[in-house]
N, C-alpha and C. Protein backbone atom coordinates (compact mmCIF):
# COMPACT_ATOMS: atom_id res chain seq x y z
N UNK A 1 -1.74 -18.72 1.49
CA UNK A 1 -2.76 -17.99 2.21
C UNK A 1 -4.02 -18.84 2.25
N UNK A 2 -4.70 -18.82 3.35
CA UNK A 2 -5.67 -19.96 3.59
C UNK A 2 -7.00 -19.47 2.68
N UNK A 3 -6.95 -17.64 2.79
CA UNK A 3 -7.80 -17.57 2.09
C UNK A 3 -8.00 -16.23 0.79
N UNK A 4 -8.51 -16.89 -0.33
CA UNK A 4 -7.97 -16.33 -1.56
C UNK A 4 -8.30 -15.11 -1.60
N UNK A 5 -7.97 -14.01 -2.57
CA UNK A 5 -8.40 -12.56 -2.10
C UNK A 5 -9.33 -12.35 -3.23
N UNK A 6 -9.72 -13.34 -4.14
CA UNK A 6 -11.03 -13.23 -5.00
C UNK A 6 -11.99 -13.53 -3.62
N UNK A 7 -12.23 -14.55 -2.63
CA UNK A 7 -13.00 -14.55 -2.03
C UNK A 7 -13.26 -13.52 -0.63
N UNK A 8 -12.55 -12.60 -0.84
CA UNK A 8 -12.44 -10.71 0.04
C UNK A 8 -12.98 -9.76 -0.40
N UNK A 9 -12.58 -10.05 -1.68
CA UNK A 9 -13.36 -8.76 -2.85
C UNK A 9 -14.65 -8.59 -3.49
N UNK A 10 -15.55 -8.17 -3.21
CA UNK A 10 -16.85 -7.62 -3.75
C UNK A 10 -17.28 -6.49 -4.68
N UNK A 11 -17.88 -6.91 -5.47
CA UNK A 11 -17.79 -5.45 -6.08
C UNK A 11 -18.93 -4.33 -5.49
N UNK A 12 -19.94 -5.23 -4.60
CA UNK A 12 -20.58 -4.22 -3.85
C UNK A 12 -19.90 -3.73 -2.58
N UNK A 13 -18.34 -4.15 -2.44
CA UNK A 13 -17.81 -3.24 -1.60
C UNK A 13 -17.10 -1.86 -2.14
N UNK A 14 -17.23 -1.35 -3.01
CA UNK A 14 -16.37 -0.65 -3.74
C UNK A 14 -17.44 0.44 -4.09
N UNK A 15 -16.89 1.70 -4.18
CA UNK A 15 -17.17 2.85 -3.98
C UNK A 15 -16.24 3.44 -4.90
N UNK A 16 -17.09 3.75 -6.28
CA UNK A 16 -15.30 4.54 -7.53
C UNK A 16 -15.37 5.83 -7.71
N UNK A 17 -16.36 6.33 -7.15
CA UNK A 17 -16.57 8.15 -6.77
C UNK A 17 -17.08 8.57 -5.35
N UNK A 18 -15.56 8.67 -4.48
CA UNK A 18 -15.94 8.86 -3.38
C UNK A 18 -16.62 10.00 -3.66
N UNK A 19 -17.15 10.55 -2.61
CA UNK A 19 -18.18 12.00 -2.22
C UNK A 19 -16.66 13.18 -1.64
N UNK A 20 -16.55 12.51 -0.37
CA UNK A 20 -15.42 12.82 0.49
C UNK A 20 -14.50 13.53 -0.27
N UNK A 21 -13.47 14.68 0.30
CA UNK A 21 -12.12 14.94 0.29
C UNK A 21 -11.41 14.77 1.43
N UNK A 22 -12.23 14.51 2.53
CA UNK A 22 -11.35 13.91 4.03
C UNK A 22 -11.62 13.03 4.59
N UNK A 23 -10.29 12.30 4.76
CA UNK A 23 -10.16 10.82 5.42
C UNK A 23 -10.72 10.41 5.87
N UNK A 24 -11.43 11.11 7.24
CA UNK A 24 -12.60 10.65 8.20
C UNK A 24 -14.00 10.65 7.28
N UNK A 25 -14.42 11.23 6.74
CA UNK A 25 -15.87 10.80 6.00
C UNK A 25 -15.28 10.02 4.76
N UNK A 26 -14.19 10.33 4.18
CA UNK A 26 -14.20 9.00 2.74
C UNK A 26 -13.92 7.60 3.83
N UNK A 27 -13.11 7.42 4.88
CA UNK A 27 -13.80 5.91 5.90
C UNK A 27 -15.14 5.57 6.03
N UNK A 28 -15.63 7.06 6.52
CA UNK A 28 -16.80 6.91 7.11
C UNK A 28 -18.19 6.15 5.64
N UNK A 29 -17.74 7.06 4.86
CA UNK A 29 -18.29 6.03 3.09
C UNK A 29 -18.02 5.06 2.77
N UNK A 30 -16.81 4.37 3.28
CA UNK A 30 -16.51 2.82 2.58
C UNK A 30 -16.82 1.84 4.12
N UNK A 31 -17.23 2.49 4.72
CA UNK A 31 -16.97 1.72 5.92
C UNK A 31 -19.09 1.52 6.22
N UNK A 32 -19.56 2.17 5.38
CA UNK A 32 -20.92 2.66 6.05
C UNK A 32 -21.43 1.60 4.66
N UNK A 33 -20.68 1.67 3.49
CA UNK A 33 -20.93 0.27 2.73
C UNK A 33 -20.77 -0.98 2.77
N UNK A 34 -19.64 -1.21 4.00
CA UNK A 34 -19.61 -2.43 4.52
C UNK A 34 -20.45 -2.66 5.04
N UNK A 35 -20.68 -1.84 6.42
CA UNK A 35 -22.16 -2.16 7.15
C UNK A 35 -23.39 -2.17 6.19
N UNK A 36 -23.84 -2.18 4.89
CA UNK A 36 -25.12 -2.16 4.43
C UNK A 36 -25.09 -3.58 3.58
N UNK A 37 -23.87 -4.00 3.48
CA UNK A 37 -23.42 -5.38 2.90
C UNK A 37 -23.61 -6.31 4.00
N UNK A 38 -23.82 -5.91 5.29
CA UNK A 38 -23.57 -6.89 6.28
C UNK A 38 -22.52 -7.43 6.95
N UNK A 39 -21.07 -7.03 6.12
CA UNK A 39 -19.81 -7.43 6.37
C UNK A 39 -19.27 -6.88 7.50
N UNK A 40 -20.09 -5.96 8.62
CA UNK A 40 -19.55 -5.57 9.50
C UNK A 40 -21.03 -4.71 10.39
N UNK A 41 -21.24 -5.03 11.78
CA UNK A 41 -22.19 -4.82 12.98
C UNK A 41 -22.35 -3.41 13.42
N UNK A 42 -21.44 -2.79 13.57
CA UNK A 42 -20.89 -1.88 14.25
C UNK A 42 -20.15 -0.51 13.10
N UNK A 43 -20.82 -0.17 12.02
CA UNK A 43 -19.92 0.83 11.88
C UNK A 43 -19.21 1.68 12.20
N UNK A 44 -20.25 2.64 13.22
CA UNK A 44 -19.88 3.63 14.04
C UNK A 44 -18.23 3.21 15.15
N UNK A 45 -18.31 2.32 15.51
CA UNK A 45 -17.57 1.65 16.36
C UNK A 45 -16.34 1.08 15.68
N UNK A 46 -16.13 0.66 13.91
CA UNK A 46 -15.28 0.41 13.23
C UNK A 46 -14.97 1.82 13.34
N UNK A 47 -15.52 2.66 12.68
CA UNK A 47 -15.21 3.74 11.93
C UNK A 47 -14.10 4.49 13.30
N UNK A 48 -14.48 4.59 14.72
CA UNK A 48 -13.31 5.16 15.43
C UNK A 48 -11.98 3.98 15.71
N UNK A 49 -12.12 2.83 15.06
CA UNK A 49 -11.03 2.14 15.47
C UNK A 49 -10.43 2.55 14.48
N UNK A 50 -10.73 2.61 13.25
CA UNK A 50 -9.78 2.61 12.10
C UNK A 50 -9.27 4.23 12.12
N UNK A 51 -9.89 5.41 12.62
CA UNK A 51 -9.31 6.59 13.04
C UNK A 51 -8.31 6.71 13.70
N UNK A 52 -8.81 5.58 15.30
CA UNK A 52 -7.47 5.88 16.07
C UNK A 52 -5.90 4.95 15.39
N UNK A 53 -6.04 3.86 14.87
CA UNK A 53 -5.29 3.34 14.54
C UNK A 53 -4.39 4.11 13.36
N UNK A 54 -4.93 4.98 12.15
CA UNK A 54 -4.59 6.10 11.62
C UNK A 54 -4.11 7.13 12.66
N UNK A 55 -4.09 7.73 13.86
CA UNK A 55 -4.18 8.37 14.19
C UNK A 55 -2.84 8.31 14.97
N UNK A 56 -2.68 6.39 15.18
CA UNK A 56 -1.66 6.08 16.09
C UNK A 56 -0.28 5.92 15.03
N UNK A 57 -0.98 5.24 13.77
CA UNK A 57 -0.10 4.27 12.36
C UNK A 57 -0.11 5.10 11.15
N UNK A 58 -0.19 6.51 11.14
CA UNK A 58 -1.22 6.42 9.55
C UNK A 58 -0.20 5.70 8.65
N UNK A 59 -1.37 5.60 7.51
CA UNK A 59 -1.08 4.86 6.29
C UNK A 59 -0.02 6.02 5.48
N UNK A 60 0.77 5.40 4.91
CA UNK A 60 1.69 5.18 3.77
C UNK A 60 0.89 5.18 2.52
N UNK A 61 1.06 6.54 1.72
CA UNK A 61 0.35 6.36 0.39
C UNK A 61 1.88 6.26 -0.60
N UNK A 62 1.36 5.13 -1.41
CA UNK A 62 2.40 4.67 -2.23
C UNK A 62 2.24 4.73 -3.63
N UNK A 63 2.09 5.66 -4.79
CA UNK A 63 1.74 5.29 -6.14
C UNK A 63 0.01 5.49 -6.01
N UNK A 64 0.13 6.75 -4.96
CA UNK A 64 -1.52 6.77 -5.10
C UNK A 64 -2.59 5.97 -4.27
N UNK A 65 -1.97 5.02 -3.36
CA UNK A 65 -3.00 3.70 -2.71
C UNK A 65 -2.70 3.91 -0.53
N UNK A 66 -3.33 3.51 -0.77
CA UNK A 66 -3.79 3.84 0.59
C UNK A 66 -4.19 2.46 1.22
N UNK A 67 -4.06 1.91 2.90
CA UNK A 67 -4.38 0.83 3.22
C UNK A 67 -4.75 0.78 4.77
N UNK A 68 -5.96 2.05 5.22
CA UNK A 68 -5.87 2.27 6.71
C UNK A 68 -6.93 0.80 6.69
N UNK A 69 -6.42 0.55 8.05
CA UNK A 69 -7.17 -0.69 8.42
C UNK A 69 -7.43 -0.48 10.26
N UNK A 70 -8.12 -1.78 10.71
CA UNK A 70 -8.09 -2.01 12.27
C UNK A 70 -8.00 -3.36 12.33
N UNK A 71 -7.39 -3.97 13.96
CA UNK A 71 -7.78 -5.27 13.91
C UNK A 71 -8.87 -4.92 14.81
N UNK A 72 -9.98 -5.94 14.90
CA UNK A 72 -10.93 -5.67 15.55
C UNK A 72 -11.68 -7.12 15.84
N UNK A 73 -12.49 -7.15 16.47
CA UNK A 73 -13.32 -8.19 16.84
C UNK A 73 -14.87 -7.97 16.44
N UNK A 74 -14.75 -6.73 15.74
CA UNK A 74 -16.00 -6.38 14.78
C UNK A 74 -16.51 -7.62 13.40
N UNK A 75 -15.26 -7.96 13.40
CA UNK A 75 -15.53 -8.42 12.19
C UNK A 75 -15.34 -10.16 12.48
N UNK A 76 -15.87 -11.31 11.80
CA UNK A 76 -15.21 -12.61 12.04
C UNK A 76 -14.13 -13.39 11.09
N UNK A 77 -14.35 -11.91 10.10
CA UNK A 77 -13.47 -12.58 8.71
C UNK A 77 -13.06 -11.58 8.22
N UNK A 78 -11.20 -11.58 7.56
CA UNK A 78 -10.85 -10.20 6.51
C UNK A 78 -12.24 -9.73 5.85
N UNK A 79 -12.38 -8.15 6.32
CA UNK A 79 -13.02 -7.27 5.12
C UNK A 79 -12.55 -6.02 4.54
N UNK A 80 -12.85 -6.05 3.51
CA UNK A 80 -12.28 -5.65 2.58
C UNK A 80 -13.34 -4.22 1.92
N UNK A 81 -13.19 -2.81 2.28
CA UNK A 81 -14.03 -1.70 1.17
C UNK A 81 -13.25 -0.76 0.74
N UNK A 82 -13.63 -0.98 -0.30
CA UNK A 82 -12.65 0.28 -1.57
C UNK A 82 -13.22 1.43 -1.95
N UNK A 83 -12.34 2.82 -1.54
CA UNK A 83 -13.10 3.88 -2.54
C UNK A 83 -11.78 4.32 -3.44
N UNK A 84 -12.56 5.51 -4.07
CA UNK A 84 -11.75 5.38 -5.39
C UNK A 84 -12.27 6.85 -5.31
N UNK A 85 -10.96 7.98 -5.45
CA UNK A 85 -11.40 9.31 -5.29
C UNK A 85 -10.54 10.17 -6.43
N UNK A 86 -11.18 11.02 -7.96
CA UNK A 86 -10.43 11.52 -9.22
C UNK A 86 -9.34 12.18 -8.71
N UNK A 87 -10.23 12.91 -7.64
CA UNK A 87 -8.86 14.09 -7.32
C UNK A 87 -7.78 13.84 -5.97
N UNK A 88 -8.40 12.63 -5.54
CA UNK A 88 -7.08 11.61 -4.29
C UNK A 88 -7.59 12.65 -2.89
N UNK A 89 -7.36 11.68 -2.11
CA UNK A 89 -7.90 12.64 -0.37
C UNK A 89 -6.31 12.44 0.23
N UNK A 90 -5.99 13.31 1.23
CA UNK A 90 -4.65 13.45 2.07
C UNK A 90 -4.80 12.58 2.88
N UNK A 91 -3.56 12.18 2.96
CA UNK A 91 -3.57 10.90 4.00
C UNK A 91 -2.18 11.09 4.92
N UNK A 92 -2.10 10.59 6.06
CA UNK A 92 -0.85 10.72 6.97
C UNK A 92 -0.39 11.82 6.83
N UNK A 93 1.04 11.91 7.68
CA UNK A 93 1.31 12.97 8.04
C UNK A 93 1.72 14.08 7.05
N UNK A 94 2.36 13.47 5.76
CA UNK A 94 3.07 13.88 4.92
C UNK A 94 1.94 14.78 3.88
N UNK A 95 0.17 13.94 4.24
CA UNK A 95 -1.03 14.30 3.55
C UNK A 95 -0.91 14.32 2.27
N UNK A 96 -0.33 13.17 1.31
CA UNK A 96 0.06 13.04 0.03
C UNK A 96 -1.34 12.44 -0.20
N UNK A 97 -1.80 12.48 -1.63
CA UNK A 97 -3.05 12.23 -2.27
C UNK A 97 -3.43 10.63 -2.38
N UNK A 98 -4.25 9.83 -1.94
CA UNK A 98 -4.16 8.30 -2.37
C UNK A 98 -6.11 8.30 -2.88
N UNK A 99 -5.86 8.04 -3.70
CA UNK A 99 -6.37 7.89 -5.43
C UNK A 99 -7.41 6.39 -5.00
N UNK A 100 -6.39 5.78 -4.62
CA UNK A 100 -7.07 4.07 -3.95
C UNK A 100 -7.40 4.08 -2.77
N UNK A 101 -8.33 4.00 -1.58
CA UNK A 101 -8.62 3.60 -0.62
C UNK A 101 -8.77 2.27 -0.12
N UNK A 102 -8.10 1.28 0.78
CA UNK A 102 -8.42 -0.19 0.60
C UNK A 102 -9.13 0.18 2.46
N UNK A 103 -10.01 -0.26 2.66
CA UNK A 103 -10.42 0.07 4.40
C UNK A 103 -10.44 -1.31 4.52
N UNK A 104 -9.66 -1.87 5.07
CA UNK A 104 -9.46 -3.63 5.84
C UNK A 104 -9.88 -3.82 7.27
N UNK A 105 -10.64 -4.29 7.72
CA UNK A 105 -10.96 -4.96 9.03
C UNK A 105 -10.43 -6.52 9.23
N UNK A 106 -9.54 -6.63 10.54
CA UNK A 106 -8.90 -8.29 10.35
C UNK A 106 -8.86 -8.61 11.63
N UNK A 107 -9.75 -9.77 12.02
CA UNK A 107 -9.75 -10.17 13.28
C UNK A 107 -8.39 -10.78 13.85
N UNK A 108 -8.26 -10.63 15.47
CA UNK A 108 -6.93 -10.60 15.77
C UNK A 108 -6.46 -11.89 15.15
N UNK A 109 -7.05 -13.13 15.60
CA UNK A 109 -6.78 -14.45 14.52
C UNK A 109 -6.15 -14.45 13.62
N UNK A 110 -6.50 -13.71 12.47
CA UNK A 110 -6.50 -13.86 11.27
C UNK A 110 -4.95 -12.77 10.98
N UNK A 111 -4.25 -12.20 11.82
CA UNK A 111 -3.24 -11.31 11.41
C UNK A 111 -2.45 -11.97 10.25
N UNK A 112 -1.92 -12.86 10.12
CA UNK A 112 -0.94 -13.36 9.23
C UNK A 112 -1.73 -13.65 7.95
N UNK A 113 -3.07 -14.01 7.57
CA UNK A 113 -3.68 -13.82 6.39
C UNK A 113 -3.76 -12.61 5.86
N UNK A 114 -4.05 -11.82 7.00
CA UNK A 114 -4.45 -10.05 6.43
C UNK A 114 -3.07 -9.75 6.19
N UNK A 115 -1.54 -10.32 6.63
CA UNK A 115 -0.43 -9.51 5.95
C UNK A 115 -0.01 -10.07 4.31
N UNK A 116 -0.38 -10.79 4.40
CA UNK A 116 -0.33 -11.93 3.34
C UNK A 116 -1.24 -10.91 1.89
N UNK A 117 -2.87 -10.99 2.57
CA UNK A 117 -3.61 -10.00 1.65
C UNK A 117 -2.92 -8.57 1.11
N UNK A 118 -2.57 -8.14 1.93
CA UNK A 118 -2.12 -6.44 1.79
C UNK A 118 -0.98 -6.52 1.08
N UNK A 119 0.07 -8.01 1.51
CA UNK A 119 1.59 -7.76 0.29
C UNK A 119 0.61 -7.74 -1.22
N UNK A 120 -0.07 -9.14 -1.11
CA UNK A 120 -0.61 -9.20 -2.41
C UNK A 120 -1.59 -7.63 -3.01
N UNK A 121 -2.21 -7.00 -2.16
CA UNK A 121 -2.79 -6.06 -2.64
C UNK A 121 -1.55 -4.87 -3.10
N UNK A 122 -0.16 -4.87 -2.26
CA UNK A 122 0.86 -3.72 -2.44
C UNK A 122 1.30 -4.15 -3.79
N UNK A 123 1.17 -5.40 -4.10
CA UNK A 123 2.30 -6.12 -5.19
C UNK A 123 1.43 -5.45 -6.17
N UNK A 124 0.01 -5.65 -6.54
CA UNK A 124 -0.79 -5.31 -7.53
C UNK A 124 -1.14 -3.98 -8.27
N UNK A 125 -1.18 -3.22 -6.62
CA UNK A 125 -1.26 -2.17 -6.93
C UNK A 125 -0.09 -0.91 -7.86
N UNK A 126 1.09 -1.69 -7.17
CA UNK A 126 2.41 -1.08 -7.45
C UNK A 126 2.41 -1.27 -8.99
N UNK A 127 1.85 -2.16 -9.85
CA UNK A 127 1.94 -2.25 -11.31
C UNK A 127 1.49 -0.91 -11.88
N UNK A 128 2.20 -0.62 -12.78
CA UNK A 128 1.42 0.97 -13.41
C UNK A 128 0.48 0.55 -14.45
N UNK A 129 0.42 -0.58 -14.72
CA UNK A 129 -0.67 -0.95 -16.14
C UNK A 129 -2.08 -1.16 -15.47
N UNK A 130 -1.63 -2.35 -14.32
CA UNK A 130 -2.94 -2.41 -13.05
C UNK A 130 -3.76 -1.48 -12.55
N UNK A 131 -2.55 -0.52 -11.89
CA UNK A 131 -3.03 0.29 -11.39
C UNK A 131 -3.85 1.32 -12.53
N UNK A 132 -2.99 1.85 -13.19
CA UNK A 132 -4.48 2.89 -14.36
C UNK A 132 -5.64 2.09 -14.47
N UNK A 133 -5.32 0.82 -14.86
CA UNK A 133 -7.27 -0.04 -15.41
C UNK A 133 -8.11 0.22 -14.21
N UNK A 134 -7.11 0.04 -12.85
CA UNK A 134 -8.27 0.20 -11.50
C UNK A 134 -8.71 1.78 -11.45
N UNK A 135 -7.54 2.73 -11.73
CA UNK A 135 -8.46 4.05 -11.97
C UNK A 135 -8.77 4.29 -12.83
N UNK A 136 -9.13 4.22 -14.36
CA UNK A 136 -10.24 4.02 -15.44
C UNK A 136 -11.27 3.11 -15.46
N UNK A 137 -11.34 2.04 -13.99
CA UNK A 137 -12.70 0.77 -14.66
C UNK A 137 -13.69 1.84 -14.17
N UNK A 138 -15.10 1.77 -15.16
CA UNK A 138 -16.36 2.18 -15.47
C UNK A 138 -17.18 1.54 -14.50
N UNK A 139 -17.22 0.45 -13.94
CA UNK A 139 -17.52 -0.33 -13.19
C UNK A 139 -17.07 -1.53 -11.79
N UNK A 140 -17.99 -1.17 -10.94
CA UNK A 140 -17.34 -2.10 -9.44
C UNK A 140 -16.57 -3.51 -9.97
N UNK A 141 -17.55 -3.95 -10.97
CA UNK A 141 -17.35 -5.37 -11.43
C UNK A 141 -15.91 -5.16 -12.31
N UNK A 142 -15.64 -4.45 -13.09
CA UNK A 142 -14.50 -4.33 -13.62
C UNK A 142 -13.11 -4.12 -12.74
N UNK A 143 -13.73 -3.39 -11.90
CA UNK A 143 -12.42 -2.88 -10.99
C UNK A 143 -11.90 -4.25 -10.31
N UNK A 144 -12.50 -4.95 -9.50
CA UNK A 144 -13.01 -6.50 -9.12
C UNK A 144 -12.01 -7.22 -9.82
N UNK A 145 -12.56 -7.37 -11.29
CA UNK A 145 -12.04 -8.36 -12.02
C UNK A 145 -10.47 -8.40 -12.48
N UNK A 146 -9.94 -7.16 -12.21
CA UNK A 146 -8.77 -6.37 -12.54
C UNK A 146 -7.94 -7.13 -11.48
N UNK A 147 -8.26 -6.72 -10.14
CA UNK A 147 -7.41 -6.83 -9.14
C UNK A 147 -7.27 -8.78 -9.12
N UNK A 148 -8.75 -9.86 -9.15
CA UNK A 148 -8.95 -11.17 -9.02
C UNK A 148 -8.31 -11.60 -10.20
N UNK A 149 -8.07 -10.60 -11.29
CA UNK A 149 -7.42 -11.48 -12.77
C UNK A 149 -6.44 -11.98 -12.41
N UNK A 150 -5.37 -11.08 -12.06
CA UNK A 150 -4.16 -10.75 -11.40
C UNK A 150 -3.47 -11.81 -10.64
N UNK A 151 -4.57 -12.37 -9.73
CA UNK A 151 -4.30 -13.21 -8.59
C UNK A 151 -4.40 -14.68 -8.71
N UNK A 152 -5.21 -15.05 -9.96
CA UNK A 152 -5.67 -16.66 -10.27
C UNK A 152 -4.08 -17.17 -10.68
């Protein structure tokens, strides 16, 4: 992968008590932290791509994790915002609980890095030791360091 997923991950993208119990405002929270990071122009304008694309694709919650994304031309580089919700928000059709939120923006370019990112994010997440530390870290920076330990 051309590019590493320590250099995707922020810990000021991450959000470990969403507000939200529905999909459209817990996006609208990780997506409204991207835009204050700078990592993205257009929230408002992400925020209905990644709806309709849910709307067209939804996400697959797997072990609790979640991975709605868009490709878009919003963005010039994979981005990457995480929320993190105690009691999990419904997702797709099936509306099973995902605990992890990953909100990905990937310019059309870049498709084969962003599938590359997401195996590596499915591979990580799917660990049950991983996964609890990411829902017990106390901190953005911990949660961060959990997922980048993983990956060196």
């Amino acid at each position: 992968m051309a590019i590493a997923l320590s250099e995707l991950l922020n810990e000021r993208q991450v959000i470990l008590r969403l507000r939200s119990r529905q999909l459209p405002n817990a996006l609208r929270e990780i997506i409204q932290l991207l835009a204050q990071n700078g990592k993205i122009d257009n929230a408002q304008t992400f925020l209905r791509q990644v709806l309709a694309s849910e709307q067209a694709h939804p996400s697959a919650v797997e072990n609790g994790v979640a991975f709605p994304h868009a490709r878009t031309d919003l963005v010039d580089e994979i981005v990457i915002g995480i929320g993190r919700s105690r009691a999990g928000i419904p997702v797709g059709a099936n509306r099973q609980r995902a605990r992890l939120i990953f909100v990905i923006g990937v310019p059309e370019r870049l498709v084969n890095d962003y599938l590359i990112c997401v195996g590596t994010l499915v591979r990580l997440t799917k660990d049950d030791a991983t996964r609890t530390t990411l829902l017990r870290a106390e901190s953005s920076r911990e949660f961060i360091d959990t997922l980048t330990a993983e990956t060196l």
